[in-house]
PDB file of N, CA and C in Angstrom:
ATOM      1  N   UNK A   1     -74.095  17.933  -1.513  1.00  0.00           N
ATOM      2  CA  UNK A   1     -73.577  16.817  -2.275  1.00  0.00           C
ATOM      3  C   UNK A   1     -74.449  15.587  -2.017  1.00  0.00           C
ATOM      4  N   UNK A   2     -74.446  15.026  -3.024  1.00  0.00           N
ATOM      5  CA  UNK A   2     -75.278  13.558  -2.562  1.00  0.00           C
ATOM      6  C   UNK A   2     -74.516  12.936  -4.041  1.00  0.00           C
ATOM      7  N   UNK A   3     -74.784  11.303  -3.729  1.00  0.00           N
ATOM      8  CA  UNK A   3     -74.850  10.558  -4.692  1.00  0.00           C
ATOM      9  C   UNK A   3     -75.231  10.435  -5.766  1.00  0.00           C
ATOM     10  N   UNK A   4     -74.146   9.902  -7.172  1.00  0.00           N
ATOM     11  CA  UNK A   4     -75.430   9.849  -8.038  1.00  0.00           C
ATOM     12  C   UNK A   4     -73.979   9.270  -9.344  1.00  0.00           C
ATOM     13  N   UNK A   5     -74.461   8.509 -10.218  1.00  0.00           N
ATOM     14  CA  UNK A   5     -74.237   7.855 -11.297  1.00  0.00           C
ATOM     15  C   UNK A   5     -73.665   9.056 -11.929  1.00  0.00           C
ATOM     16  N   UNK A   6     -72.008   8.766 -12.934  1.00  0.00           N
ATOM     17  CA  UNK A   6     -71.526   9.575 -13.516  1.00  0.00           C
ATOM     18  C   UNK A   6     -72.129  10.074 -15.296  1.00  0.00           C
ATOM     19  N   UNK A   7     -72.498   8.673 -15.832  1.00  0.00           N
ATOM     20  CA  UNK A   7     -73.329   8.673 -17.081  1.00  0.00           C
ATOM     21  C   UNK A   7     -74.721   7.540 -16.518  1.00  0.00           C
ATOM     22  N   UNK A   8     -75.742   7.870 -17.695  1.00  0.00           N
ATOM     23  CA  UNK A   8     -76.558   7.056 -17.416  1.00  0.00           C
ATOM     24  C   UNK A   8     -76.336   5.135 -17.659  1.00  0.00           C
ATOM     25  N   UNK A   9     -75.344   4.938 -18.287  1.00  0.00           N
ATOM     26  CA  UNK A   9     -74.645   3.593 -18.362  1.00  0.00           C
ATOM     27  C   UNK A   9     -73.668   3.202 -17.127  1.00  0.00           C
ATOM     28  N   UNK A  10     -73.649   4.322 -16.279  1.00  0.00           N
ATOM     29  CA  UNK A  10     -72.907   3.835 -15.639  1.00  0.00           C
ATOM     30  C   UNK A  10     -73.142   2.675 -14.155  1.00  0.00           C
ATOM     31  N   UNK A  11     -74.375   2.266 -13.778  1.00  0.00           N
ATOM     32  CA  UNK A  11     -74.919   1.646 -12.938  1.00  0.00           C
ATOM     33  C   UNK A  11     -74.575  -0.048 -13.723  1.00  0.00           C
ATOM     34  N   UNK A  12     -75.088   0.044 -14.961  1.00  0.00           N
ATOM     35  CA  UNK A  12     -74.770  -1.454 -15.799  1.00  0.00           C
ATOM     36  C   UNK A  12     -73.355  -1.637 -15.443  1.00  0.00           C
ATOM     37  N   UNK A  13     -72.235  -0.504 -15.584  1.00  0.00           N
ATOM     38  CA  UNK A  13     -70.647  -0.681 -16.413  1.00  0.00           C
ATOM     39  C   UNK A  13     -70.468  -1.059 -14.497  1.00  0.00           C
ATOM     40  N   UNK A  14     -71.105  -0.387 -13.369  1.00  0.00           N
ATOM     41  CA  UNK A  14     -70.694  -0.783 -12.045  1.00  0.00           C
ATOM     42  C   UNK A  14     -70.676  -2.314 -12.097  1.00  0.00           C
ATOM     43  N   UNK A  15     -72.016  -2.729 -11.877  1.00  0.00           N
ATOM     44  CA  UNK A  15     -72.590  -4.289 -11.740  1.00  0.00           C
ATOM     45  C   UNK A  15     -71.515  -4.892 -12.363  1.00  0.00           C
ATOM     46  N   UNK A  16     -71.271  -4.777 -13.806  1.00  0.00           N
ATOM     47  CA  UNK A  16     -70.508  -5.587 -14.561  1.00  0.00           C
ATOM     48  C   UNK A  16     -69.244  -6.153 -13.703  1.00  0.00           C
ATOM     49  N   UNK A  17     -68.595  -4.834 -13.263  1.00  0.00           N
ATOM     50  CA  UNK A  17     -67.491  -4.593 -12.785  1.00  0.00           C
ATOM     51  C   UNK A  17     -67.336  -5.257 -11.354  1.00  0.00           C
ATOM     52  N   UNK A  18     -68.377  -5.575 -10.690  1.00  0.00           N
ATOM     53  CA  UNK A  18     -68.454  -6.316  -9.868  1.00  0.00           C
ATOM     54  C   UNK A  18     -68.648  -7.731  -9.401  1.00  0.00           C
ATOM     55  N   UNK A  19     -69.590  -8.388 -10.789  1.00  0.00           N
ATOM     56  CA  UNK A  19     -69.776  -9.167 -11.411  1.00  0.00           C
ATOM     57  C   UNK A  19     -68.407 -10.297 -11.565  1.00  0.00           C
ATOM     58  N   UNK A  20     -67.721  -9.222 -12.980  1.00  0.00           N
ATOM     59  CA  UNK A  20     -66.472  -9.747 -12.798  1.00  0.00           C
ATOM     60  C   UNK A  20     -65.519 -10.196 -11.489  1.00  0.00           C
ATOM     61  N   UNK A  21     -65.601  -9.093 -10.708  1.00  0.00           N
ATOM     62  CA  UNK A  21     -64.474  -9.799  -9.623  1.00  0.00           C
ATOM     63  C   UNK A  21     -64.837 -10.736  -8.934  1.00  0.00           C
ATOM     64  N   UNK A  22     -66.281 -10.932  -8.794  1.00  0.00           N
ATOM     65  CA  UNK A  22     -66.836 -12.461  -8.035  1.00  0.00           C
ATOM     66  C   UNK A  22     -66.387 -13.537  -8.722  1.00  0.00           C
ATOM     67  N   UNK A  23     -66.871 -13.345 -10.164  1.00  0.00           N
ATOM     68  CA  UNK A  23     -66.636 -14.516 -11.448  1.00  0.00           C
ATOM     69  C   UNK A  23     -65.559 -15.005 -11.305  1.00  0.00           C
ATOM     70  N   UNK A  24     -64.549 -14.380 -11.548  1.00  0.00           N
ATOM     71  CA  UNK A  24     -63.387 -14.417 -10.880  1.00  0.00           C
ATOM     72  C   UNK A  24     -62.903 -15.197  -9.581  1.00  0.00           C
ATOM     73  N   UNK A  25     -62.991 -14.951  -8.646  1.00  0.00           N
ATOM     74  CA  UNK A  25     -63.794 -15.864  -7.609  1.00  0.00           C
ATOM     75  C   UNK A  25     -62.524 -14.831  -6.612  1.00  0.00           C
ATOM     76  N   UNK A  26     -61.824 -13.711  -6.754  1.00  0.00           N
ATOM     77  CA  UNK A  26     -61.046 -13.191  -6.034  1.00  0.00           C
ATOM     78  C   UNK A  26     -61.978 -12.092  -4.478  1.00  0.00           C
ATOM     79  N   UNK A  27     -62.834 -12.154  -4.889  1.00  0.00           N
ATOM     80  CA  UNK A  27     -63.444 -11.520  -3.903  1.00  0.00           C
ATOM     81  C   UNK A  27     -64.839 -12.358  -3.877  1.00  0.00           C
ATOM     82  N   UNK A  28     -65.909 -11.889  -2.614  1.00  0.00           N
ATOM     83  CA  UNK A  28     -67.203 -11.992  -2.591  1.00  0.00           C
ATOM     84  C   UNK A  28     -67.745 -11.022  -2.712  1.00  0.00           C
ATOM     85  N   UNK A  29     -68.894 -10.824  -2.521  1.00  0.00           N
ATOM     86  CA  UNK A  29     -70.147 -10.314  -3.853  1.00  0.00           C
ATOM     87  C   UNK A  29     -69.840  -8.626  -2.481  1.00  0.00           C
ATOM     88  N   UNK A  30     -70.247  -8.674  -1.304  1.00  0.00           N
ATOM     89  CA  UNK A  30     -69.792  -7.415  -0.510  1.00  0.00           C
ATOM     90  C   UNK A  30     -68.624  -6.638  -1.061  1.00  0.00           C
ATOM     91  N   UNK A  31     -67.255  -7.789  -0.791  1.00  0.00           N
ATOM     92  CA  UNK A  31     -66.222  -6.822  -1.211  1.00  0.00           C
ATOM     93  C   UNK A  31     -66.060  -6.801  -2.147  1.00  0.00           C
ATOM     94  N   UNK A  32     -66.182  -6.898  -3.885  1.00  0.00           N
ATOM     95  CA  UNK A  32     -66.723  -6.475  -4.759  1.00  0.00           C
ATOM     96  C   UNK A  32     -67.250  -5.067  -4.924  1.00  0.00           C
ATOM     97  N   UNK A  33     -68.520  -4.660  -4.441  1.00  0.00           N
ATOM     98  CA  UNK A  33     -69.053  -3.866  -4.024  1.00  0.00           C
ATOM     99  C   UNK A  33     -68.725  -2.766  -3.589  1.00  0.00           C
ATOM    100  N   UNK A  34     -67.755  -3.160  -2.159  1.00  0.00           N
ATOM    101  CA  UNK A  34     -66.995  -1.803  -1.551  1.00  0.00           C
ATOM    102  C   UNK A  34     -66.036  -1.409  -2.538  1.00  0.00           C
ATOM    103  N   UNK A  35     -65.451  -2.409  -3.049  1.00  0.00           N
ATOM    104  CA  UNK A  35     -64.016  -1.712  -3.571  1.00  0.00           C
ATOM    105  C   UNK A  35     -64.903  -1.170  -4.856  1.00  0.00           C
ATOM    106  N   UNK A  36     -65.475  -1.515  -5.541  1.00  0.00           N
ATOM    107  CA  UNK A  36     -65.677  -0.874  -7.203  1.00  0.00           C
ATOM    108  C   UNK A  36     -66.117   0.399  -6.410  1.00  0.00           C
ATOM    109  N   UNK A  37     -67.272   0.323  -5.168  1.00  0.00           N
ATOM    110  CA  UNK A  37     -67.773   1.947  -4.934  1.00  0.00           C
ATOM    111  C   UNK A  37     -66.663   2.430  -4.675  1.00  0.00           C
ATOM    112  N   UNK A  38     -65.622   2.067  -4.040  1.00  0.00           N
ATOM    113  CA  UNK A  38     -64.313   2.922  -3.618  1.00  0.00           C
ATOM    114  C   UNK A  38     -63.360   4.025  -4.636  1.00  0.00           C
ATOM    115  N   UNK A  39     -63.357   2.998  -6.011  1.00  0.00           N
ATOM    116  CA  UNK A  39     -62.828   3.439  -7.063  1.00  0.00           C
ATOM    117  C   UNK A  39     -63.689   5.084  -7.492  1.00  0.00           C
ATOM    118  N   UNK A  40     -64.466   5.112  -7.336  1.00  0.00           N
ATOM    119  CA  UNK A  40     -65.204   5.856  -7.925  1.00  0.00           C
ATOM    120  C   UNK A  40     -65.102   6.439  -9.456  1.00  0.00           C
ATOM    121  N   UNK A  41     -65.250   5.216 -10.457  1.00  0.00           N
ATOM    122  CA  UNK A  41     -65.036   5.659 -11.697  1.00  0.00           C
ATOM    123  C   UNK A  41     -66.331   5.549 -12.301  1.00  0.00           C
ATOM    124  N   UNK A  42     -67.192   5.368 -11.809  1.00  0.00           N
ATOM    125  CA  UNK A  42     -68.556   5.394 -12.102  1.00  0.00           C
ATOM    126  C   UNK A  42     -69.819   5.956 -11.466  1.00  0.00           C
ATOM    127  N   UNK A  43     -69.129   6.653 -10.218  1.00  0.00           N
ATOM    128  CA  UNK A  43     -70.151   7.395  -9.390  1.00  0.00           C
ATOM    129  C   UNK A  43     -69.631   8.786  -8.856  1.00  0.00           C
ATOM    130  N   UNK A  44     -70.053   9.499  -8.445  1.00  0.00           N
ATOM    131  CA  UNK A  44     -69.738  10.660  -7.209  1.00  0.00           C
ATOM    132  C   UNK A  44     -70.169  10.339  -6.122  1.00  0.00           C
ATOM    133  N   UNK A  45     -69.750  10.278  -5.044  1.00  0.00           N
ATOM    134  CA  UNK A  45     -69.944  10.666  -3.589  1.00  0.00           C
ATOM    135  C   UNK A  45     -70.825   9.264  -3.197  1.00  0.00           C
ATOM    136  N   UNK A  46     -69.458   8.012  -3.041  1.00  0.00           N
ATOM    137  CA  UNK A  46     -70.353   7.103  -2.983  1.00  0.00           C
ATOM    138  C   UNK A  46     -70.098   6.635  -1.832  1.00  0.00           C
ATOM    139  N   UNK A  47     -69.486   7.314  -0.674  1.00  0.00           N
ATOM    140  CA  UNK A  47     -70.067   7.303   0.698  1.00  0.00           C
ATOM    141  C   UNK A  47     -71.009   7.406   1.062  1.00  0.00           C
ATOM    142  N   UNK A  48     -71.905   8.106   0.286  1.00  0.00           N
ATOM    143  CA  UNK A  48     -73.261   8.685   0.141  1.00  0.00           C
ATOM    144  C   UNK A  48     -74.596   7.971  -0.247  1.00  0.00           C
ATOM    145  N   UNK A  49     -74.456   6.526  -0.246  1.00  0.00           N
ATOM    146  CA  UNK A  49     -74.975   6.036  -1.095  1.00  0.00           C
ATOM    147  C   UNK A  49     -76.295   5.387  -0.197  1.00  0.00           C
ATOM    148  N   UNK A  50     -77.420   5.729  -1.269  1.00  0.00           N
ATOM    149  CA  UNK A  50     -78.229   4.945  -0.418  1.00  0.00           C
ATOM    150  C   UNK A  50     -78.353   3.655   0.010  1.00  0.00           C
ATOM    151  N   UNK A  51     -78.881   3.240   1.014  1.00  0.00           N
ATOM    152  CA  UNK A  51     -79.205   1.517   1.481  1.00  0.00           C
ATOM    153  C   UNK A  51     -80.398   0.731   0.689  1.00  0.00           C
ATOM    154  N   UNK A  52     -81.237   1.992   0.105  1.00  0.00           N
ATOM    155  CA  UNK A  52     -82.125   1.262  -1.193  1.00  0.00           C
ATOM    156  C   UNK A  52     -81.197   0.903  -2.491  1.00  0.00           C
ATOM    157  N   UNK A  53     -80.457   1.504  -2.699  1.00  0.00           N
ATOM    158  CA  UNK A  53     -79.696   1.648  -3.799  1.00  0.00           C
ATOM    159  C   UNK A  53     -78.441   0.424  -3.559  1.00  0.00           C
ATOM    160  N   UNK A  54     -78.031   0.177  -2.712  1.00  0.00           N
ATOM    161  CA  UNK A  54     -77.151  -0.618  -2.141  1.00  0.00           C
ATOM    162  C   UNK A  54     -77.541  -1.702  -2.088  1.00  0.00           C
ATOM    163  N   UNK A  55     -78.375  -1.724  -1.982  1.00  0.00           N
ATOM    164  CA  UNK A  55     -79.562  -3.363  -1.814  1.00  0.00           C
ATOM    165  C   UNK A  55     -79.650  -3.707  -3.202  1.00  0.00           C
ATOM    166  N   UNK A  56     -80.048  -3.094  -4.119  1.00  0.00           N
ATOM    167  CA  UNK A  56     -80.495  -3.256  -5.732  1.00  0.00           C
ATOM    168  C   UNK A  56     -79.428  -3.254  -6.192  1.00  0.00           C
ATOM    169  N   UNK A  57     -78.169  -2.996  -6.081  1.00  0.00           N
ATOM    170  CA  UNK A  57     -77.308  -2.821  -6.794  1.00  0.00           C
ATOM    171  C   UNK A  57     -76.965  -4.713  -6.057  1.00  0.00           C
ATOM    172  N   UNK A  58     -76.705  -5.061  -5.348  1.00  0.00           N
ATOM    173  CA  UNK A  58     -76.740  -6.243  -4.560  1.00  0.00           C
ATOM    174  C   UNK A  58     -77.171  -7.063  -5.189  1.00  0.00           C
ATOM    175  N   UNK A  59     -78.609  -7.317  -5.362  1.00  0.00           N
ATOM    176  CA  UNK A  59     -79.605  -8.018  -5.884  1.00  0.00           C
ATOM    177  C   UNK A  59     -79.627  -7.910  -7.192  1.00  0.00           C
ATOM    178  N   UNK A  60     -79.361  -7.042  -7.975  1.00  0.00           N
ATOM    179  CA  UNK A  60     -78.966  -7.279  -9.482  1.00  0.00           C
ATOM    180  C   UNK A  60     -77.720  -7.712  -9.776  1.00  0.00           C
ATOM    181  N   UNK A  61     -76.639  -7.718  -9.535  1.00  0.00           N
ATOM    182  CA  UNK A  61     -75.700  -8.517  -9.270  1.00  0.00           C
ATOM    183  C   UNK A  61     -75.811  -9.819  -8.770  1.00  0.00           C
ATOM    184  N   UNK A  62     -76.676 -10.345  -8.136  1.00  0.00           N
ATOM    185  CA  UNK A  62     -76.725 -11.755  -8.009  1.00  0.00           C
ATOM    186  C   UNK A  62     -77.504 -12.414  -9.070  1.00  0.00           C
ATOM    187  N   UNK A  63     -77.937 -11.467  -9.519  1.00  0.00           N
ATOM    188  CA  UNK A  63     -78.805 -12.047 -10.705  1.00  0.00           C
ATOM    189  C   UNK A  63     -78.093 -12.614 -12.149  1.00  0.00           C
ATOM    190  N   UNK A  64     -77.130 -11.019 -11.979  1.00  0.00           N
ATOM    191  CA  UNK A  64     -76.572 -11.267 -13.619  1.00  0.00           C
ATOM    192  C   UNK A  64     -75.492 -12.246 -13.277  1.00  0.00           C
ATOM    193  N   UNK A  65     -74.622 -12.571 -11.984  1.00  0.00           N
ATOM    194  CA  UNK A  65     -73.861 -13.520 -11.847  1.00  0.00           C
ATOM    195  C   UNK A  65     -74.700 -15.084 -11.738  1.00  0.00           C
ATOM    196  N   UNK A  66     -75.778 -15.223 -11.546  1.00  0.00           N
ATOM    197  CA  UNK A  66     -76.263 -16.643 -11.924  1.00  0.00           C
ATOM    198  C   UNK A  66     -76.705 -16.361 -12.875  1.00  0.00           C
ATOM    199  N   UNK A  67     -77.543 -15.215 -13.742  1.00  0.00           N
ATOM    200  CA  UNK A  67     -77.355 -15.846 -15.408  1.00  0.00           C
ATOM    201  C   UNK A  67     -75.968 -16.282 -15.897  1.00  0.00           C
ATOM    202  N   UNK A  68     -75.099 -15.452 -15.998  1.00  0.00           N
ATOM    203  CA  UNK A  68     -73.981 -16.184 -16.442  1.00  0.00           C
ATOM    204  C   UNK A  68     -73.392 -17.428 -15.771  1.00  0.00           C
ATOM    205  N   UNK A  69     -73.281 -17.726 -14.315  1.00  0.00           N
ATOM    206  CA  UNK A  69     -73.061 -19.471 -14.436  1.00  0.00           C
ATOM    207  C   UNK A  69     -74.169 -20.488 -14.961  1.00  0.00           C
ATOM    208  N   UNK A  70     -75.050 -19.847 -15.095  1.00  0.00           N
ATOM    209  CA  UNK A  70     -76.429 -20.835 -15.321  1.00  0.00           C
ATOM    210  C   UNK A  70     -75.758 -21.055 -17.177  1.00  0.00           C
ATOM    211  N   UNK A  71     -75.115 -20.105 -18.089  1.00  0.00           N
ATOM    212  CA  UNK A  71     -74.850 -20.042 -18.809  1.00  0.00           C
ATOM    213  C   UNK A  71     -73.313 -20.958 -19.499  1.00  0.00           C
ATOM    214  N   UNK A  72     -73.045 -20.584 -18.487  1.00  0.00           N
ATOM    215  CA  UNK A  72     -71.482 -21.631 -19.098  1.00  0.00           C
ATOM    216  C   UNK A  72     -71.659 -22.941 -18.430  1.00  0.00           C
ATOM    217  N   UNK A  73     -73.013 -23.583 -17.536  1.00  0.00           N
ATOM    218  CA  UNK A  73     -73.006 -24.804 -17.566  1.00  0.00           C
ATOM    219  C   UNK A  73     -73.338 -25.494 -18.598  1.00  0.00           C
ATOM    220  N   UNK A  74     -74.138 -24.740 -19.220  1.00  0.00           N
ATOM    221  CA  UNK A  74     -75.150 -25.219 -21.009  1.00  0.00           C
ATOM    222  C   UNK A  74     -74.351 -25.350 -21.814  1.00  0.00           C
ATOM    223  N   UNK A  75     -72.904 -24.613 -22.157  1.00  0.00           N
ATOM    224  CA  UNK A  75     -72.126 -24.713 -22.846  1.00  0.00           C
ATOM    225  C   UNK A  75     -71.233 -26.054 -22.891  1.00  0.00           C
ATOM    226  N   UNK A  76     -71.483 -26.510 -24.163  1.00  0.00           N
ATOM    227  CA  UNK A  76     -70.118 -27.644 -24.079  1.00  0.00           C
ATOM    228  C   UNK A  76     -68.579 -27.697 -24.494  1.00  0.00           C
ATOM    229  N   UNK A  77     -67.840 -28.421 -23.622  1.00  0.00           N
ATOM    230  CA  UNK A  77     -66.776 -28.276 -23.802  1.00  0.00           C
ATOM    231  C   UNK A  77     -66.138 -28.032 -25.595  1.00  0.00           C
ATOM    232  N   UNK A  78     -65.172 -26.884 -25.408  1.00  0.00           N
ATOM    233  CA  UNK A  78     -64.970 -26.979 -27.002  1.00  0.00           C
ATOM    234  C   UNK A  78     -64.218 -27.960 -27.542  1.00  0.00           C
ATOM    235  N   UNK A  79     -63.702 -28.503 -27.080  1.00  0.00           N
ATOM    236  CA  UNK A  79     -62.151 -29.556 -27.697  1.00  0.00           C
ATOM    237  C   UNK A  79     -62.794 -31.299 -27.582  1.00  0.00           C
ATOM    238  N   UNK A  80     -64.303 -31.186 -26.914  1.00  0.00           N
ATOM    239  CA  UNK A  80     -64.765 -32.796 -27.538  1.00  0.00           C
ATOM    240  C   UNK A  80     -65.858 -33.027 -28.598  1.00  0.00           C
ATOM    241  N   UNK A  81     -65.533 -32.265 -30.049  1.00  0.00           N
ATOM    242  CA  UNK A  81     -65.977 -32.928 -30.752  1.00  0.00           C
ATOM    243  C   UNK A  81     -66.142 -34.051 -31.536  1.00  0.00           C
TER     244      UNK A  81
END
């Protein structure tokens, strides 16, 4: 047994999913992480997981969570036109 992604979308649908619960602001970016790997609705055997893989999955997640705040600062409020 080893690790490994359930569809090939499923590494994006993780991040997302992790993404969200930071955005959110109910967890930090680690526990995020543990719990979505915990769920396992997007992986097999993710005890298993590598520390390269763990790292990147990390680091792309910090990414797509400052594009999106970098994103709703640009945005202006809707109700002062």
């Amino acid at each position: 047994m080893r690790f490994r992604w359930i569809k090939p979308t499923s590494r994006a649908c993780f991040i997302a999913g992790v993404v969200t619960r930071v955005h959110v602001g109910k967890m930090t970016m680690d526990q995020a992480i543990d719990y979505t790997l915990s769920l396992e609705r997007q992986c097999k055997n993710s005890h298993l997981i590598p520390k390269r893989e763990l790292q990147s999955l990390k680091r792309d997640s910090k990414t797509e969570l400052e594009r999106i705040r970098k994103s709703a600062r640009a945005v202006p409020a809707a109700g002062g036109r």
